[in-house]
Protein backbone atom coordinates (compact mmCIF):
# COMPACT_ATOMS: atom_id res chain seq x y z
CA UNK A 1 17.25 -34.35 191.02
CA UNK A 2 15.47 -37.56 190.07
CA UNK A 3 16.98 -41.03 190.27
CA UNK A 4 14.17 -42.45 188.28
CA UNK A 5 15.53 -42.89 185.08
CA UNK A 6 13.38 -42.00 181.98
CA UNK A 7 13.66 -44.45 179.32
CA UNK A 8 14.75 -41.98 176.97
CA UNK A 9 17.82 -41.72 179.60
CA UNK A 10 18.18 -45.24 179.80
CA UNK A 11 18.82 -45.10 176.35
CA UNK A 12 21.56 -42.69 176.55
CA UNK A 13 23.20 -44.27 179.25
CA UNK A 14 23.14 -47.60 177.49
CA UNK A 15 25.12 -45.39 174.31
CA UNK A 16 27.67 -44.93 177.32
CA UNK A 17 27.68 -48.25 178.77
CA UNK A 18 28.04 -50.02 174.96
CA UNK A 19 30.72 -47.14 174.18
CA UNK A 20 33.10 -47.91 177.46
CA UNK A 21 32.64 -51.81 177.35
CA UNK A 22 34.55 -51.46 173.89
CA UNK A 23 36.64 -49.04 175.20
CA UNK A 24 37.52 -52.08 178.60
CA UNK A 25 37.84 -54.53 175.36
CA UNK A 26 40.32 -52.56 173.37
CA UNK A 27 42.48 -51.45 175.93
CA UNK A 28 42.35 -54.94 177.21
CA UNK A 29 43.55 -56.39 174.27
CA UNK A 30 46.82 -54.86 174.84
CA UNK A 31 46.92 -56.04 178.46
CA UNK A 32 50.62 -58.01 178.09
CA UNK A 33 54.08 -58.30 179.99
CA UNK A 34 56.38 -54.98 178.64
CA UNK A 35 53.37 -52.92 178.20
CA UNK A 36 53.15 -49.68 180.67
CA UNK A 37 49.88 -48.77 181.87
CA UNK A 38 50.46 -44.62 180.68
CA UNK A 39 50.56 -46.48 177.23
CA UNK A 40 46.76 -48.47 178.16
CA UNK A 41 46.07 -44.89 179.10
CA UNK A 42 46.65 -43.41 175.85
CA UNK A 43 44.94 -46.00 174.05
CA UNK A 44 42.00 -45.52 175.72
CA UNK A 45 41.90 -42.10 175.32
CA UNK A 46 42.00 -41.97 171.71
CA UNK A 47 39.40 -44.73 171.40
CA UNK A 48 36.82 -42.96 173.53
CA UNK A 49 37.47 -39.26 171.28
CA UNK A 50 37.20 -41.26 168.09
CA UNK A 51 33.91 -42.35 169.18
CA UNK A 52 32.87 -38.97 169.35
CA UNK A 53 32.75 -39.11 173.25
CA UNK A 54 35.29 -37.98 176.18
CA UNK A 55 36.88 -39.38 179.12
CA UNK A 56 34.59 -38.99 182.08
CA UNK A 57 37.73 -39.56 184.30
CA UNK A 58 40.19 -37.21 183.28
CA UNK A 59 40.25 -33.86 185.02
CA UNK A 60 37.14 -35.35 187.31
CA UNK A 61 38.42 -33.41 191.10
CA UNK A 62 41.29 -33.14 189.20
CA UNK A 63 42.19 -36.94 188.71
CA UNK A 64 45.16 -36.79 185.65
CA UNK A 65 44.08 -39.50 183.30
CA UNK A 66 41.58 -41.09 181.40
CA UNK A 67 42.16 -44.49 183.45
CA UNK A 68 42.02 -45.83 186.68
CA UNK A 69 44.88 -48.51 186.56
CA UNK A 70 45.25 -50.30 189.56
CA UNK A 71 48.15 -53.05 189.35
CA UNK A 72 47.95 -56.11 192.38
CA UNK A 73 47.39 -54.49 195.65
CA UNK A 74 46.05 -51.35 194.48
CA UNK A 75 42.43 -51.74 194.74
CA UNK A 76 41.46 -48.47 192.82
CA UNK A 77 42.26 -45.33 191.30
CA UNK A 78 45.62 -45.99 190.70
CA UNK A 79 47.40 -43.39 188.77
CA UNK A 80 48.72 -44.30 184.91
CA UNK A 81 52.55 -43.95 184.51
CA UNK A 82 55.31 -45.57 183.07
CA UNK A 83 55.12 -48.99 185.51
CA UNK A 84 55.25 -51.62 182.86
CA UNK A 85 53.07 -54.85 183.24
CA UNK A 86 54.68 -57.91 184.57
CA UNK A 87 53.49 -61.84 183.81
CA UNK A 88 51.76 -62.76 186.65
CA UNK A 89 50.23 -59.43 187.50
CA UNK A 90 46.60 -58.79 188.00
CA UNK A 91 45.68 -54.94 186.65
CA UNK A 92 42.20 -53.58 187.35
CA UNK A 93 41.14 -51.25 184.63
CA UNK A 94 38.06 -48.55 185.52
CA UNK A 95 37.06 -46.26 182.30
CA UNK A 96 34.16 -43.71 182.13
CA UNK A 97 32.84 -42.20 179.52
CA UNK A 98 30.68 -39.19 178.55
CA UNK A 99 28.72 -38.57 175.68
CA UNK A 100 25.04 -36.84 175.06
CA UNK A 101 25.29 -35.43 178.03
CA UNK A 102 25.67 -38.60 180.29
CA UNK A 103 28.25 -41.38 181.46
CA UNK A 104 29.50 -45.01 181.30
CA UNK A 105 31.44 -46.40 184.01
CA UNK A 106 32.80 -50.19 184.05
CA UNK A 107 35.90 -51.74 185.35
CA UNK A 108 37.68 -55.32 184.77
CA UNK A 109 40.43 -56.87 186.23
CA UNK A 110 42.52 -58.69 183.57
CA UNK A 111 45.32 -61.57 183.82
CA UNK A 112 48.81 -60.33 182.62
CA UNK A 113 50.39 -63.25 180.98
CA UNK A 114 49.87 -66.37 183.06
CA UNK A 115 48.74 -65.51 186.89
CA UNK A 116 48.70 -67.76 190.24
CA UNK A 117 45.85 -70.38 191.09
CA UNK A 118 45.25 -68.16 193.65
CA UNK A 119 45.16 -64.51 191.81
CA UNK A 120 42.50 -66.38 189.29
CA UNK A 121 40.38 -67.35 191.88
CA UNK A 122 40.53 -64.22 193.47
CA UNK A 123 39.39 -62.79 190.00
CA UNK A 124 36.70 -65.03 189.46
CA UNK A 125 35.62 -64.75 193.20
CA UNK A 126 35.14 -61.18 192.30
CA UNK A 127 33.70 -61.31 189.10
CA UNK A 128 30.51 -63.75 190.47
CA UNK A 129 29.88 -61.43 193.68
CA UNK A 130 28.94 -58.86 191.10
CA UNK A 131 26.42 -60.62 189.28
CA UNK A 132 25.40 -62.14 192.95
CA UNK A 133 24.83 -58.13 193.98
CA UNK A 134 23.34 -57.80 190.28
CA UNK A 135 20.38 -59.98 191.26
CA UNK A 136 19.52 -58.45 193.83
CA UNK A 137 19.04 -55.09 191.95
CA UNK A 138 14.69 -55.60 191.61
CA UNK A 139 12.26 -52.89 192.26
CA UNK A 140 11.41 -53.18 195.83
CA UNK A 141 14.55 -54.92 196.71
CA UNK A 142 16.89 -52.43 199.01
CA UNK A 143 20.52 -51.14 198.77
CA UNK A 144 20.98 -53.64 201.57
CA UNK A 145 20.36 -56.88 199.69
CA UNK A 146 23.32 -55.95 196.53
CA UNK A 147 25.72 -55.55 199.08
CA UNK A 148 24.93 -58.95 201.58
CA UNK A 149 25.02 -60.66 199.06
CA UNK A 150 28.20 -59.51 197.68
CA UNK A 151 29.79 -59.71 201.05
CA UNK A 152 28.00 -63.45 201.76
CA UNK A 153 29.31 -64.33 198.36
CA UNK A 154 33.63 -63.55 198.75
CA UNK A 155 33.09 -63.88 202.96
CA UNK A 156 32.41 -67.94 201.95
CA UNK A 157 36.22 -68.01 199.99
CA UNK A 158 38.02 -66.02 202.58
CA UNK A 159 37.90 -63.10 200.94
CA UNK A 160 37.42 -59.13 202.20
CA UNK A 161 35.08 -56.51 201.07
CA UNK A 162 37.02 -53.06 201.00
CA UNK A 163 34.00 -50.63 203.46
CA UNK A 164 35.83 -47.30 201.94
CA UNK A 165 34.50 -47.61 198.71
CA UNK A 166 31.47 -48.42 196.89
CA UNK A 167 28.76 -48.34 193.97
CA UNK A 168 26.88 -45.71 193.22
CA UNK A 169 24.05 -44.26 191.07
CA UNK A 170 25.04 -42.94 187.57
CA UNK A 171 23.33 -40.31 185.16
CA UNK A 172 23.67 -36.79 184.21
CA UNK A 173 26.46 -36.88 186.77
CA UNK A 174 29.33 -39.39 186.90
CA UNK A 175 28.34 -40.26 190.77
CA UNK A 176 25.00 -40.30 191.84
CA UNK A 177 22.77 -41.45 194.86
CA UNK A 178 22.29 -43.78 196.25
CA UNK A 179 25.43 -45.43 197.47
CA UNK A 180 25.95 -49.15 196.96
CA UNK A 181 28.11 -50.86 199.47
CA UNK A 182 29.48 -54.39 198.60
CA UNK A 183 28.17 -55.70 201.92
CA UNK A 184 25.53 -54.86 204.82
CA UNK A 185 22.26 -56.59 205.61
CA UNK A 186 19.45 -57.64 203.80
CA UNK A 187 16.37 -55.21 203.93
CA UNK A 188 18.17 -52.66 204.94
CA UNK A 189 18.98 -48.91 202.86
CA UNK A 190 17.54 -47.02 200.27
CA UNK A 191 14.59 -49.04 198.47
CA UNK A 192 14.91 -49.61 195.19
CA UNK A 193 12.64 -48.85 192.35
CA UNK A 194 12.33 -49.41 188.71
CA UNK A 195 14.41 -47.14 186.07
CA UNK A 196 17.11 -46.42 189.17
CA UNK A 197 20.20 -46.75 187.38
CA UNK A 198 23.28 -48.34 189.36
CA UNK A 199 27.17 -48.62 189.12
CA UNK A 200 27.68 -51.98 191.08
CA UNK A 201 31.51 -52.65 191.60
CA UNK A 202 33.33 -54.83 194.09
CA UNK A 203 36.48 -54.79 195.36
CA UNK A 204 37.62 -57.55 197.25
CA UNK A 205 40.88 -57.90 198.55
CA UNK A 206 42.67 -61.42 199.00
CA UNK A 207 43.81 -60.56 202.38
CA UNK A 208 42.35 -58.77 205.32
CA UNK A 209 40.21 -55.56 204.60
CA UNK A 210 42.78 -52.64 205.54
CA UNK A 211 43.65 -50.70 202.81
CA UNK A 212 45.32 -47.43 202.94
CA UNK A 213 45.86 -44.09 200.79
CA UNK A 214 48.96 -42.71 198.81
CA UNK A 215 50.26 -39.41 199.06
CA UNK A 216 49.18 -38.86 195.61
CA UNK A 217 45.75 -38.55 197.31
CA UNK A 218 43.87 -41.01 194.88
CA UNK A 219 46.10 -44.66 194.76
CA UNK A 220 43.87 -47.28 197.71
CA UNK A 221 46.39 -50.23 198.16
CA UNK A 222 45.80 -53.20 200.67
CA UNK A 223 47.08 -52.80 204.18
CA UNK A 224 48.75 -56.08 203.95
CA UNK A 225 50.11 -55.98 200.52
CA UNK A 226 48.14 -58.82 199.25
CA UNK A 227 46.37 -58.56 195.93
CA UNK A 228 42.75 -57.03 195.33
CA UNK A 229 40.30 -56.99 192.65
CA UNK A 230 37.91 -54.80 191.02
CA UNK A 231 34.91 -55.35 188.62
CA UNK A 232 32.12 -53.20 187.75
CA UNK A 233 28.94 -53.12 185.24
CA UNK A 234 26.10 -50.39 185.49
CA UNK A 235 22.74 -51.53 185.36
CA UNK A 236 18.90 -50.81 185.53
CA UNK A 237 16.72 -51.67 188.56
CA UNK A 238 13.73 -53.47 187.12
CA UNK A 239 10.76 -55.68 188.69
CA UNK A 240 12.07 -59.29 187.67
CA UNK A 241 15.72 -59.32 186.32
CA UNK A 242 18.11 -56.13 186.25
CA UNK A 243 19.29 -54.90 182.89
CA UNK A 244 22.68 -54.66 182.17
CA UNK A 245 23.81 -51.29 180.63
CA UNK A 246 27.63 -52.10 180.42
CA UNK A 247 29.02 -55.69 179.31
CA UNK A 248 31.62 -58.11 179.70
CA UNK A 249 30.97 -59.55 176.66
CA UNK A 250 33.34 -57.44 173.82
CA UNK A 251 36.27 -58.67 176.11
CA UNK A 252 35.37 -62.45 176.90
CA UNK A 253 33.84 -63.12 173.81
CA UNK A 254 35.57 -60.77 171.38
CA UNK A 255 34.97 -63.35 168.30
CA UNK A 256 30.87 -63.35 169.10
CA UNK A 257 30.42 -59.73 168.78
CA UNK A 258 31.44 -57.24 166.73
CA UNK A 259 34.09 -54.33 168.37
């Protein structure tokens, strides 16, 4: 299989990343205190079918939902279920989509209600080190250089990168090579080249780097309890600035664009 995206691809993987940055927007909308996150679930669900698309998630190696809902120290693929959102919270929400024959994949970790000083700065800690990988994302640039200078980025605030989990290449297939760590060294990995198409994601835990798995077999919570977050946008490798394929923008500047 070829990593080299066609532009024709590109295309259809930019349908994808559009469709599930409304889908983050919408569901995020109804991000409050009393809500449960099977209910965000649902909601998402039905937005991605009315769009003529399906859930990449649910059913994928036999994950149950359409969301990945992970609430404080659950730094991903927590399960939906009746847990209902509390002010102060911090919920990381992960939603794929397929449609045309390819996927979307984007997460965003949202404020319920007011939050600590210290949960929003954890948030927007997270949030930069993505677009700090992001620019590193150039043809002839390697793997490598995305994940230092995620790691150099959070490592400067006190901050941990979780090893366990990382980016990845998207496509035809949900995952794809080549893996994208949030940290190692610069120059070092796969090289990248133009039209490679990446799922660059973060998830950087307030506390130490220890996490540990439930014995659902799919919920990754801190070691020490503390909280983590989680942000992701998929993108194209080009020579002077990557292009983004997914979007922040329907959920932090919902009156700008049209949902």
């Amino acid at each position: 299989m070829s990593y080299i995206k066609t532009e024709e691809e590109i295309a259809l993987l930019r349908e994808n990343g559009i469709l599930v940055s409304k889908t983050l927007a919408e569901v995020g909308r109804h991000v409050a205190p009393g809500v449960t996150t099977k209910e965000l679930d649902a909601l998402a669900e039905t937005f991605i079918r009315d769009h003529g698309a399906e859930p990449a998630f649910l059913g994928y190696n036999g994950f149950p939902h359409s969301l990945c809902i992970s609430v404080n120290s659950v730094v991903v693929h927590g399960i939906p279920s009746d847990y209902t959102l509390k002010e102060g919270d911090i919920v990381s929400i992960d939603c794929g989509t397929k449609y045309k024959g390819f996927f979307g994949d984007s997460a965003y970790t949202f404020a319920v209600g007011q939050v600590s000083e210290a949960a929003e700065r954890l948030m927007q800690t997270t949030r930069q080190s993505l677009f700090e990988g992001i620019g590193k994302a150039l043809a002839g640039n390697r793997v490598g250089d995305i994940g230092a200078a995620v790691q150099r980025y959070v490592e400067e605030y006190g901050y941990s990168v979780v090893r366990e989990m990382v980016g990845h290449g998207i496509g035809s297939r949900l995952h794809e090579k080549p893996d994208v760590p949030n940290y190692g060294r610069p120059g070092q990995g796969k090289q990248l080249a133009e039209g490679m198409v990446l799922c660059i994601e973060p998830m950087i835990n307030e506390g130490g780097r220890g996490v540990y798995m439930e014995r659902d077999g799919w919920t990754l919570r801190t070691a020490d309890n503390r909280n983590s977050a989680h942000y992701e946008l998929t993108v194209v490798v080009r020579k002077e600035k990557a292009e983004l394929l997914s979007t922040f923008a329907f959920i932090e500047r919902p009156n700008d664009i049209d949902i």
